[in-house]
PDB file of N, CA and C in Angstrom:
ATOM      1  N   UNK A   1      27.247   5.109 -14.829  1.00  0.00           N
ATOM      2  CA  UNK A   1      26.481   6.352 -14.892  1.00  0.00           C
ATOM      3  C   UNK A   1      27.227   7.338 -15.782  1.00  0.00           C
ATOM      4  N   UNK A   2      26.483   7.884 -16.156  1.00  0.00           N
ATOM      5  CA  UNK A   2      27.594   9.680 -17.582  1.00  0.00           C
ATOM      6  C   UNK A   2      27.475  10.743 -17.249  1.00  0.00           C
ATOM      7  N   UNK A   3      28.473  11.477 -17.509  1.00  0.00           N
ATOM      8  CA  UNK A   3      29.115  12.412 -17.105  1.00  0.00           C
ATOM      9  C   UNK A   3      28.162  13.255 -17.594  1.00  0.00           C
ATOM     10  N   UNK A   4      27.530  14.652 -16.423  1.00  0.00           N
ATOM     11  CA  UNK A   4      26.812  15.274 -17.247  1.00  0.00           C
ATOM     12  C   UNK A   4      27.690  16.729 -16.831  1.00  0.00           C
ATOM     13  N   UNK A   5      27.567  17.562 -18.113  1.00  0.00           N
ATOM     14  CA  UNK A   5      28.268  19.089 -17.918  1.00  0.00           C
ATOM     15  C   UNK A   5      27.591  19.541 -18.599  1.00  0.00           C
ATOM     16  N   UNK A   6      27.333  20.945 -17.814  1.00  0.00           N
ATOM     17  CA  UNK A   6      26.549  21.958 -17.866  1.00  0.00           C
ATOM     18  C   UNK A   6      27.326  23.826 -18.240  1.00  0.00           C
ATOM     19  N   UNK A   7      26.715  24.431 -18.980  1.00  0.00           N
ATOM     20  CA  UNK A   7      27.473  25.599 -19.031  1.00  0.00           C
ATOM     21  C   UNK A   7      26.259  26.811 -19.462  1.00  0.00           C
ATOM     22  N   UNK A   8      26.372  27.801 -19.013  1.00  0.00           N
ATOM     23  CA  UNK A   8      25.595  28.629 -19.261  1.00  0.00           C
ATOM     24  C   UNK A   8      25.298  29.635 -20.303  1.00  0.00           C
ATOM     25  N   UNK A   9      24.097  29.482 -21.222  1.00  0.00           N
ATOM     26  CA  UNK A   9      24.523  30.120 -22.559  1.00  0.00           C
ATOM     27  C   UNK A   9      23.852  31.617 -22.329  1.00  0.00           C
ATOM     28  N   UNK A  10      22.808  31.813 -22.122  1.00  0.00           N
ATOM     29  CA  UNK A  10      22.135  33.173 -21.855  1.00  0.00           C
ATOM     30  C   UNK A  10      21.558  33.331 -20.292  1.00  0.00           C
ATOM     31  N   UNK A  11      21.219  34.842 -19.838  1.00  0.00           N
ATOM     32  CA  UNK A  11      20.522  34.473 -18.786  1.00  0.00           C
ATOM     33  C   UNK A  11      19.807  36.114 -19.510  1.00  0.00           C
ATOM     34  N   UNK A  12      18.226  36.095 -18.884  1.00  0.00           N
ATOM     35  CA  UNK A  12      17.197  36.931 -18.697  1.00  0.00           C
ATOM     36  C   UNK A  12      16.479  37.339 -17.692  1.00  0.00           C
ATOM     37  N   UNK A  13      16.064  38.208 -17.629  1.00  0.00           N
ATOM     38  CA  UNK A  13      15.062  38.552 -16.558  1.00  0.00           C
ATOM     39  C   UNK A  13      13.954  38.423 -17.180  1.00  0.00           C
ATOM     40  N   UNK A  14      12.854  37.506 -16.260  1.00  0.00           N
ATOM     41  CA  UNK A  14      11.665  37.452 -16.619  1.00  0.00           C
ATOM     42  C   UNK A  14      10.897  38.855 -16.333  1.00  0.00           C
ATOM     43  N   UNK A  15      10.255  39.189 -16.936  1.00  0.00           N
ATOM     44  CA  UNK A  15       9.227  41.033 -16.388  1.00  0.00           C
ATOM     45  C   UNK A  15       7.762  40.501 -16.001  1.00  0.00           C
ATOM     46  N   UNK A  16       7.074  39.301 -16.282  1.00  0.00           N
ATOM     47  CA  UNK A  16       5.927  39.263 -15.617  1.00  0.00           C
ATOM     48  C   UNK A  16       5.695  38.304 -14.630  1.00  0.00           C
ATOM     49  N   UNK A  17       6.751  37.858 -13.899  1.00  0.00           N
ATOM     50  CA  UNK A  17       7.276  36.725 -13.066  1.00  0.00           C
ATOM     51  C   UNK A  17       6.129  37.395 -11.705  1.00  0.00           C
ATOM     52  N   UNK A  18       5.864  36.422 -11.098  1.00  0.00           N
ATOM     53  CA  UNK A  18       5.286  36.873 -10.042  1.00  0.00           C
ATOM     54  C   UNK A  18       5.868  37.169  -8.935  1.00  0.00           C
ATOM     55  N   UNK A  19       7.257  36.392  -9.126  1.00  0.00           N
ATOM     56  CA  UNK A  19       7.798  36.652  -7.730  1.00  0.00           C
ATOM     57  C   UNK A  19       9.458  38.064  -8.720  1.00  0.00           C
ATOM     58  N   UNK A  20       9.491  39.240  -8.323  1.00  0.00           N
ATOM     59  CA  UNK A  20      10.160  39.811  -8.827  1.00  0.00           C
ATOM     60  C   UNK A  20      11.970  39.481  -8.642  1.00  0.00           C
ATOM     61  N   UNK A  21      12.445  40.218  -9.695  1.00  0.00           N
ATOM     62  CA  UNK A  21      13.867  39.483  -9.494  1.00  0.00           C
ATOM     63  C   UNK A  21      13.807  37.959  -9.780  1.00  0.00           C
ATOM     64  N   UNK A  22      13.247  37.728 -10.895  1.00  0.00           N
ATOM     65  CA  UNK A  22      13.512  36.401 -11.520  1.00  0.00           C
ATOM     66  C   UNK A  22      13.569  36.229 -12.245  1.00  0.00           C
ATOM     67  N   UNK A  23      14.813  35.214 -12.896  1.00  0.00           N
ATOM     68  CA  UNK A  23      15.740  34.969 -14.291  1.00  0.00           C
ATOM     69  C   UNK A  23      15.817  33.710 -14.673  1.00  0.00           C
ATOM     70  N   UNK A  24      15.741  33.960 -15.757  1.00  0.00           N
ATOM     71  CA  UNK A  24      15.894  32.242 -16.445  1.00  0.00           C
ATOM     72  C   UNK A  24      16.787  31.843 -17.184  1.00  0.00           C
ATOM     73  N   UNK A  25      17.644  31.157 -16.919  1.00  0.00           N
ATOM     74  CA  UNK A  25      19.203  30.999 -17.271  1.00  0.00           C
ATOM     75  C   UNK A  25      19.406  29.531 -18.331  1.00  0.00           C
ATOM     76  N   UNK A  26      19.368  29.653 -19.809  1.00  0.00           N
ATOM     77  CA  UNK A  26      19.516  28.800 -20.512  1.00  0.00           C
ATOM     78  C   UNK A  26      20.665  27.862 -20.875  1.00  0.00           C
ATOM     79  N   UNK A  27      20.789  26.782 -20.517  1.00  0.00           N
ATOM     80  CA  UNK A  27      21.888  25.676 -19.661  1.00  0.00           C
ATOM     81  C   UNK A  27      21.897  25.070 -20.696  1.00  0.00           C
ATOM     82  N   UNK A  28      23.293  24.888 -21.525  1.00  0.00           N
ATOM     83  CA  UNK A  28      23.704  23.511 -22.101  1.00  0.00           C
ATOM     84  C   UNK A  28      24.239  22.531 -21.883  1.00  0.00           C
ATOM     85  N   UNK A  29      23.445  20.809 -21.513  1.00  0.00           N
ATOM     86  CA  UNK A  29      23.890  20.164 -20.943  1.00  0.00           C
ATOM     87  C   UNK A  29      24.129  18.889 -21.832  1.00  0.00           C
ATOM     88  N   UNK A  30      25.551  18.759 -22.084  1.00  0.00           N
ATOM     89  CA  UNK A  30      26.345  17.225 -22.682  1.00  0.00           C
ATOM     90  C   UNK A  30      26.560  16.223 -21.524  1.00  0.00           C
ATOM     91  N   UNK A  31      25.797  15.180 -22.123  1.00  0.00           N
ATOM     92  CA  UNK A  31      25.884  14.115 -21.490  1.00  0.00           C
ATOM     93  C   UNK A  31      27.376  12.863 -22.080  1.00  0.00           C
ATOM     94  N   UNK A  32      27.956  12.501 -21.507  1.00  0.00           N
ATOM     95  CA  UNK A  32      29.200  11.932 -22.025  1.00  0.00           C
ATOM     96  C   UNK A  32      29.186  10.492 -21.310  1.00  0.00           C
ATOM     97  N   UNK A  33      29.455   9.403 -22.066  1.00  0.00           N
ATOM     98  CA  UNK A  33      30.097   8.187 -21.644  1.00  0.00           C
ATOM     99  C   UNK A  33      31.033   8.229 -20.993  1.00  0.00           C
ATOM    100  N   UNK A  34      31.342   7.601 -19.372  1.00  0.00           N
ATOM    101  CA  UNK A  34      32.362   7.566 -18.810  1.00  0.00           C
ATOM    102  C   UNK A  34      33.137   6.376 -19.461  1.00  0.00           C
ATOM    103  N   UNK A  35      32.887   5.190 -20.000  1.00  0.00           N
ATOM    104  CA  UNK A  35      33.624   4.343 -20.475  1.00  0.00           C
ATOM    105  C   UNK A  35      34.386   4.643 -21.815  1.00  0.00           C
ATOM    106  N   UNK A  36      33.664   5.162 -22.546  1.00  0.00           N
ATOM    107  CA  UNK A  36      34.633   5.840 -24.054  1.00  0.00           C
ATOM    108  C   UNK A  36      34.707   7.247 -24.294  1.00  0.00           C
ATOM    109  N   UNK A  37      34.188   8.136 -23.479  1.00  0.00           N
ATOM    110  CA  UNK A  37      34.229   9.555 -23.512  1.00  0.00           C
ATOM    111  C   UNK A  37      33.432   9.972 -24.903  1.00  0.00           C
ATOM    112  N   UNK A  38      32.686   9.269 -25.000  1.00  0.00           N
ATOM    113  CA  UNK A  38      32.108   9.647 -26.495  1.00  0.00           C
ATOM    114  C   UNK A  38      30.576  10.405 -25.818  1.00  0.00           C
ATOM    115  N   UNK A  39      30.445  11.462 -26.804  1.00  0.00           N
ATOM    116  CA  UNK A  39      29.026  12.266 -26.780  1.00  0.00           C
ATOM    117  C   UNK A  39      27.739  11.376 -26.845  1.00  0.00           C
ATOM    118  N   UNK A  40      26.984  11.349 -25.965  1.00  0.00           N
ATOM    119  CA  UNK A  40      25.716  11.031 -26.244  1.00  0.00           C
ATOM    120  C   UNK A  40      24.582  11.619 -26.648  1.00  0.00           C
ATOM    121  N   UNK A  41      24.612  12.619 -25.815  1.00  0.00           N
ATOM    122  CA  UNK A  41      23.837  13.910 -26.082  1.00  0.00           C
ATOM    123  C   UNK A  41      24.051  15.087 -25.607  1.00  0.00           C
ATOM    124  N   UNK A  42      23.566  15.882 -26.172  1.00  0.00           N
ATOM    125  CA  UNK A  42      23.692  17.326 -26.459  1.00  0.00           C
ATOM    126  C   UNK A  42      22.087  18.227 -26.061  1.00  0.00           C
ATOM    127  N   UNK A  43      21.782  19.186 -25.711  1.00  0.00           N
ATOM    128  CA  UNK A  43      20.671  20.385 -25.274  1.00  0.00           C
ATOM    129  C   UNK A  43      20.760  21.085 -24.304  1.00  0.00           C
ATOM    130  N   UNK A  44      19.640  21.973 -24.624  1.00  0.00           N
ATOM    131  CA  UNK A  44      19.167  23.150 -23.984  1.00  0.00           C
ATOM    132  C   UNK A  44      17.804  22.772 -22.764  1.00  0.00           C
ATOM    133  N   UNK A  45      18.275  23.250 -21.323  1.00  0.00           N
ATOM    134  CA  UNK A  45      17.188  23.227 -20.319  1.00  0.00           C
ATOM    135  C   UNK A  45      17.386  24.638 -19.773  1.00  0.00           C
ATOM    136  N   UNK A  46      15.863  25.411 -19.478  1.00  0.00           N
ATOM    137  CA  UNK A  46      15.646  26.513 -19.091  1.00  0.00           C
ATOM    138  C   UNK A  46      15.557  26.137 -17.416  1.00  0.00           C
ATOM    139  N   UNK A  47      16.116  27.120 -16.720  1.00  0.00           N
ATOM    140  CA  UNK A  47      16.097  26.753 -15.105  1.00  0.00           C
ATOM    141  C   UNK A  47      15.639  28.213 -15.050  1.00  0.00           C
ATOM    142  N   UNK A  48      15.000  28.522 -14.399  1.00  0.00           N
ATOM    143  CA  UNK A  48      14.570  29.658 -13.581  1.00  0.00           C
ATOM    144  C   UNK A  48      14.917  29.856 -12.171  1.00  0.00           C
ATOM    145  N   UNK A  49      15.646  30.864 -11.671  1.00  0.00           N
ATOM    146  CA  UNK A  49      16.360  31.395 -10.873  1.00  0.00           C
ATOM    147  C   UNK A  49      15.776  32.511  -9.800  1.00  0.00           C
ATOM    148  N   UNK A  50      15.934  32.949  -8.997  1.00  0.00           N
ATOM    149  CA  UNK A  50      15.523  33.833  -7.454  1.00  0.00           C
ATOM    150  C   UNK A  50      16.439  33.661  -6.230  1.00  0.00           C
ATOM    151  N   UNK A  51      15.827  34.249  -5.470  1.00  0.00           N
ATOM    152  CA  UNK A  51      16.279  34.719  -4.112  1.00  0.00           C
ATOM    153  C   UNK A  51      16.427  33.670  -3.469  1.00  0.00           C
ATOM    154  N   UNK A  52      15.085  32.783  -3.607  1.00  0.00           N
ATOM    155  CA  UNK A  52      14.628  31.340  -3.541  1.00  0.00           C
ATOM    156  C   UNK A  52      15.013  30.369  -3.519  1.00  0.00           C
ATOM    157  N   UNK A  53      15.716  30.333  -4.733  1.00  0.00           N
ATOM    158  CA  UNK A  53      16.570  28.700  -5.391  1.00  0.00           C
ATOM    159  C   UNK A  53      16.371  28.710  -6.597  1.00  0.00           C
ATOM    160  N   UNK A  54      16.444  27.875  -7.163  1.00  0.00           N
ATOM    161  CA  UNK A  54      16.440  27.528  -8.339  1.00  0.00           C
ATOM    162  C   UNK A  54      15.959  26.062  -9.095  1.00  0.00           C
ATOM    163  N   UNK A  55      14.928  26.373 -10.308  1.00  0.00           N
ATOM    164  CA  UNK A  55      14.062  25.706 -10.807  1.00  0.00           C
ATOM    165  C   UNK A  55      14.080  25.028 -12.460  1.00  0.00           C
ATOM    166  N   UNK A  56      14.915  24.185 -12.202  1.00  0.00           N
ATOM    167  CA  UNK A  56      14.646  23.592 -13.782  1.00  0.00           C
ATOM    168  C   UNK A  56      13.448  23.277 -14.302  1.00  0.00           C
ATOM    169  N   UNK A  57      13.703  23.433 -15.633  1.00  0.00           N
ATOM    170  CA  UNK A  57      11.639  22.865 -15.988  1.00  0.00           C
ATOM    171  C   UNK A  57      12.057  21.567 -15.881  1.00  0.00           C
ATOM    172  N   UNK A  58      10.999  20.441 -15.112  1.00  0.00           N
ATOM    173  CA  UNK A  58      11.103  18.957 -15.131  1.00  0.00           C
ATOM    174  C   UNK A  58      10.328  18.579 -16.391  1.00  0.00           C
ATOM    175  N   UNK A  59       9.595  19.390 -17.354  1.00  0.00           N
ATOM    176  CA  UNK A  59       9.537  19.499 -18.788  1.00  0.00           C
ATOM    177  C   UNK A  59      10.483  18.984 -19.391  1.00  0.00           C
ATOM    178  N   UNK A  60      11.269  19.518 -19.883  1.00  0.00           N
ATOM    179  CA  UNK A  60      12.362  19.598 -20.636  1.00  0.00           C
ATOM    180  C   UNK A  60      13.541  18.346 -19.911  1.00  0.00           C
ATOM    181  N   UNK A  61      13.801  18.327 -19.481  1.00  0.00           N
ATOM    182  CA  UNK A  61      14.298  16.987 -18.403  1.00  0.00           C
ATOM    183  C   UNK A  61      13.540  16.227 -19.049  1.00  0.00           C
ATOM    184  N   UNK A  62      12.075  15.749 -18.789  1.00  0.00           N
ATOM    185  CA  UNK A  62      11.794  14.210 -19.033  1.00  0.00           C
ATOM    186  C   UNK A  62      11.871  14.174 -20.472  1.00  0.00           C
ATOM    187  N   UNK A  63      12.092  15.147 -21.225  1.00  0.00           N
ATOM    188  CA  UNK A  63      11.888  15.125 -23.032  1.00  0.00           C
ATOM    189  C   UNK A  63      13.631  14.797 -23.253  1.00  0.00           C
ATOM    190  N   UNK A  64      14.576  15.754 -22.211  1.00  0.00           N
ATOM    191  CA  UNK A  64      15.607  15.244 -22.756  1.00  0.00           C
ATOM    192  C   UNK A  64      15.674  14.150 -22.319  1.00  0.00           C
ATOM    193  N   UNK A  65      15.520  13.453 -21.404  1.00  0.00           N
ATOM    194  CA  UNK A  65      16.339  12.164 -20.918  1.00  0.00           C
ATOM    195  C   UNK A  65      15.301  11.271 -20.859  1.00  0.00           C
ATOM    196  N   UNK A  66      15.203   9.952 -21.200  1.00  0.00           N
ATOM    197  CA  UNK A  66      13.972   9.256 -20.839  1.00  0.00           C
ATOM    198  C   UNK A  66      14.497   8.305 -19.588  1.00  0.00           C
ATOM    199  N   UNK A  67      15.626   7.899 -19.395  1.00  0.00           N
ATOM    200  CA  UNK A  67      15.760   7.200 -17.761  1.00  0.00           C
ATOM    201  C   UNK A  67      15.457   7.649 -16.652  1.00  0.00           C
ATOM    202  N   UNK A  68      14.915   7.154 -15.608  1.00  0.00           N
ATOM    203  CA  UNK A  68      14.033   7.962 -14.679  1.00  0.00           C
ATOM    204  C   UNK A  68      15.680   8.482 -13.516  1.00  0.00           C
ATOM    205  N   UNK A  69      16.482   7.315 -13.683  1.00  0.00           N
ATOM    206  CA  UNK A  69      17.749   7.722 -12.698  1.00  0.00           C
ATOM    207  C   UNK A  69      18.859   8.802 -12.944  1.00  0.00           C
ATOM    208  N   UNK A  70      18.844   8.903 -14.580  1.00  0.00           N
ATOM    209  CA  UNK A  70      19.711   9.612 -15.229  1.00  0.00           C
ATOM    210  C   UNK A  70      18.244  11.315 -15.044  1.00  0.00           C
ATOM    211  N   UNK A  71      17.461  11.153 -15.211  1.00  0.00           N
ATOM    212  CA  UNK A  71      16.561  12.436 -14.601  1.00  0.00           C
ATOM    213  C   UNK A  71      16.872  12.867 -13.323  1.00  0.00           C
ATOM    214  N   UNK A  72      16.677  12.236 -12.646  1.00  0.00           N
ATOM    215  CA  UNK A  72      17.010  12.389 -11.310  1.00  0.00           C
ATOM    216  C   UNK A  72      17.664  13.084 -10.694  1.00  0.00           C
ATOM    217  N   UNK A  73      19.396  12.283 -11.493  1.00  0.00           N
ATOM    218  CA  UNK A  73      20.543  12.844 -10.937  1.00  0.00           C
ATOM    219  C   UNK A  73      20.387  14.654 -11.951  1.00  0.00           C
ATOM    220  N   UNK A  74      20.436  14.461 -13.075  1.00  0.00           N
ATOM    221  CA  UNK A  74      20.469  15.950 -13.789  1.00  0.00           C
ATOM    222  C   UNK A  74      19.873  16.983 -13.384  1.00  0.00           C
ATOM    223  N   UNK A  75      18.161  16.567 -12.483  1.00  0.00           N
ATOM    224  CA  UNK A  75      17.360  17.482 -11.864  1.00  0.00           C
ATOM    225  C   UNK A  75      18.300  18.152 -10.774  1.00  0.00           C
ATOM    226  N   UNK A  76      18.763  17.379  -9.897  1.00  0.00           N
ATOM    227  CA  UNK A  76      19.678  17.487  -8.764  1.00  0.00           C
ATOM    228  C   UNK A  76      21.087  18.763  -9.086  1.00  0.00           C
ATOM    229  N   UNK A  77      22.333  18.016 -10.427  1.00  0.00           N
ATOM    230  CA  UNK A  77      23.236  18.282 -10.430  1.00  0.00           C
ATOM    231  C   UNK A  77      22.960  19.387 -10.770  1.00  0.00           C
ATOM    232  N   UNK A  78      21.697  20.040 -12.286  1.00  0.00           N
ATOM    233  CA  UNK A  78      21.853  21.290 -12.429  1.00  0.00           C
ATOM    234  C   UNK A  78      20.934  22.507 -11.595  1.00  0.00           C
ATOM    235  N   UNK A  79      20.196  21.974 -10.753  1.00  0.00           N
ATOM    236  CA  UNK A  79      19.858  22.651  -9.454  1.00  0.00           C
ATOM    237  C   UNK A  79      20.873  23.312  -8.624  1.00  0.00           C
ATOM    238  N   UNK A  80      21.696  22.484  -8.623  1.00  0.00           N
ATOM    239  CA  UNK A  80      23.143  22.549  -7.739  1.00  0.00           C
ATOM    240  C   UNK A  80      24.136  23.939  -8.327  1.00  0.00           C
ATOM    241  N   UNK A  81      24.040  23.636  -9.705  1.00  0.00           N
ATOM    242  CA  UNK A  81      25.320  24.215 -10.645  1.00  0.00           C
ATOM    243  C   UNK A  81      24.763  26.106 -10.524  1.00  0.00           C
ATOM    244  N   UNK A  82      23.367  26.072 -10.753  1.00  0.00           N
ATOM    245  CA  UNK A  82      22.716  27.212 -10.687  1.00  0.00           C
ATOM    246  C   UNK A  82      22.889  27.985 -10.210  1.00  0.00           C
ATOM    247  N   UNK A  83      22.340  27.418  -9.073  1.00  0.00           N
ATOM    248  CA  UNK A  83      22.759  27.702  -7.560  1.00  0.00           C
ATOM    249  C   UNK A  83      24.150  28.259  -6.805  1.00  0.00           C
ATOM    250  N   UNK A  84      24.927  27.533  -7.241  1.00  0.00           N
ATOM    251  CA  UNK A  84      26.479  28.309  -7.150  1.00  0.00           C
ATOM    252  C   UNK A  84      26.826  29.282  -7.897  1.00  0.00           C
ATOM    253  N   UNK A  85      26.300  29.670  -9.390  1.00  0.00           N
ATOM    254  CA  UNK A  85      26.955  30.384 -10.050  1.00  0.00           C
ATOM    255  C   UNK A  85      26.012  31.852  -9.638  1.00  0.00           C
ATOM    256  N   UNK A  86      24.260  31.368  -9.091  1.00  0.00           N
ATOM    257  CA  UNK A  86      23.537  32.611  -8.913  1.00  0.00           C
ATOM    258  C   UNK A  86      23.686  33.727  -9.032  1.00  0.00           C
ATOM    259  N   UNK A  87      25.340  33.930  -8.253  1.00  0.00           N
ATOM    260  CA  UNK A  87      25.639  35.296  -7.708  1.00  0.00           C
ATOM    261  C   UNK A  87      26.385  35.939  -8.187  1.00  0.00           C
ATOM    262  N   UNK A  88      26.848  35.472  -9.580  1.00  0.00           N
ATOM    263  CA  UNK A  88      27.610  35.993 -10.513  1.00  0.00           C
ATOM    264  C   UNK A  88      26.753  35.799 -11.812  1.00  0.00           C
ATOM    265  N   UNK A  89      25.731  35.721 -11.940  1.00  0.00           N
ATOM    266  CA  UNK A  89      24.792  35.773 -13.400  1.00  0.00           C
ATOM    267  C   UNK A  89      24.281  36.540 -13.753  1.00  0.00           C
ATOM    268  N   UNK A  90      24.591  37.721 -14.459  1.00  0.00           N
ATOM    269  CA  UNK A  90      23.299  38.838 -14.730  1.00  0.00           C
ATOM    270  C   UNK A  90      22.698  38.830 -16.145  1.00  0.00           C
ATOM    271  N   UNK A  91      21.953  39.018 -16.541  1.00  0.00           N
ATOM    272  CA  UNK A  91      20.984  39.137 -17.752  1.00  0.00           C
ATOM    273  C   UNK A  91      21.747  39.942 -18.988  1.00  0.00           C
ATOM    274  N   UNK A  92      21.712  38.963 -19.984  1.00  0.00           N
ATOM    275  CA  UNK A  92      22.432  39.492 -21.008  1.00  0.00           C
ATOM    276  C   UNK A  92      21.804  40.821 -21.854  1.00  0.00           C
ATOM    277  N   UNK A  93      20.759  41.275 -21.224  1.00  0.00           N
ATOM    278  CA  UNK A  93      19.967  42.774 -22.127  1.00  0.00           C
ATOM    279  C   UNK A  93      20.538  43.592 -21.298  1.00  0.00           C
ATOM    280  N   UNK A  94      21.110  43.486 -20.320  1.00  0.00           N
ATOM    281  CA  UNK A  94      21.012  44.789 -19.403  1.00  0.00           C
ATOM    282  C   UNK A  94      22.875  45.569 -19.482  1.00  0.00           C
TER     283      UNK A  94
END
């Protein structure tokens, strides 16, 4: 399975969000070979963020990745990553 890392490049506040207080935090995620440490891939997934939890587009997921297991786990890990950093993310306009 490859190493996936995630880091956070922008975050925003959405203004016509329905549910208020919600941000969408643009994630760059490198995928890496655990056997040679070599790059596989490289992009950008938008997750949208709240009080709530947190929501990757499964858009952008099935375009980056086409394995349904390697989706899976990324849906999961950067759900996770979001999620922890939540409470230290504020919107880069403000």
């Amino acid at each position: 399975m490859a190493q996936i890392l995630f880091k956070v490049q922008h975050v925003k506040r959405l203004k016509d969000h329905h549910i208020p207080d919600t941000y969408e935090a643009s994630v760059e995620v490198e995928v890496i070979n655990r056997e040679n440490g070599e790059l596989e891939k490289t992009g950008q997934i938008p997750v949208q963020f709240n009080e709530h939890g947190s929501f990757p587009s499964i858009a952008h997921i099935q375009t980056f990745e086409e394995n349904k297991k390697l989706q899976a786990k990324l849906l999961f890990d950067i759900r996770r990553y979001v999620r922890k950093l939540r409470p230290y993310l504020e919107p880069d306009d403000e």
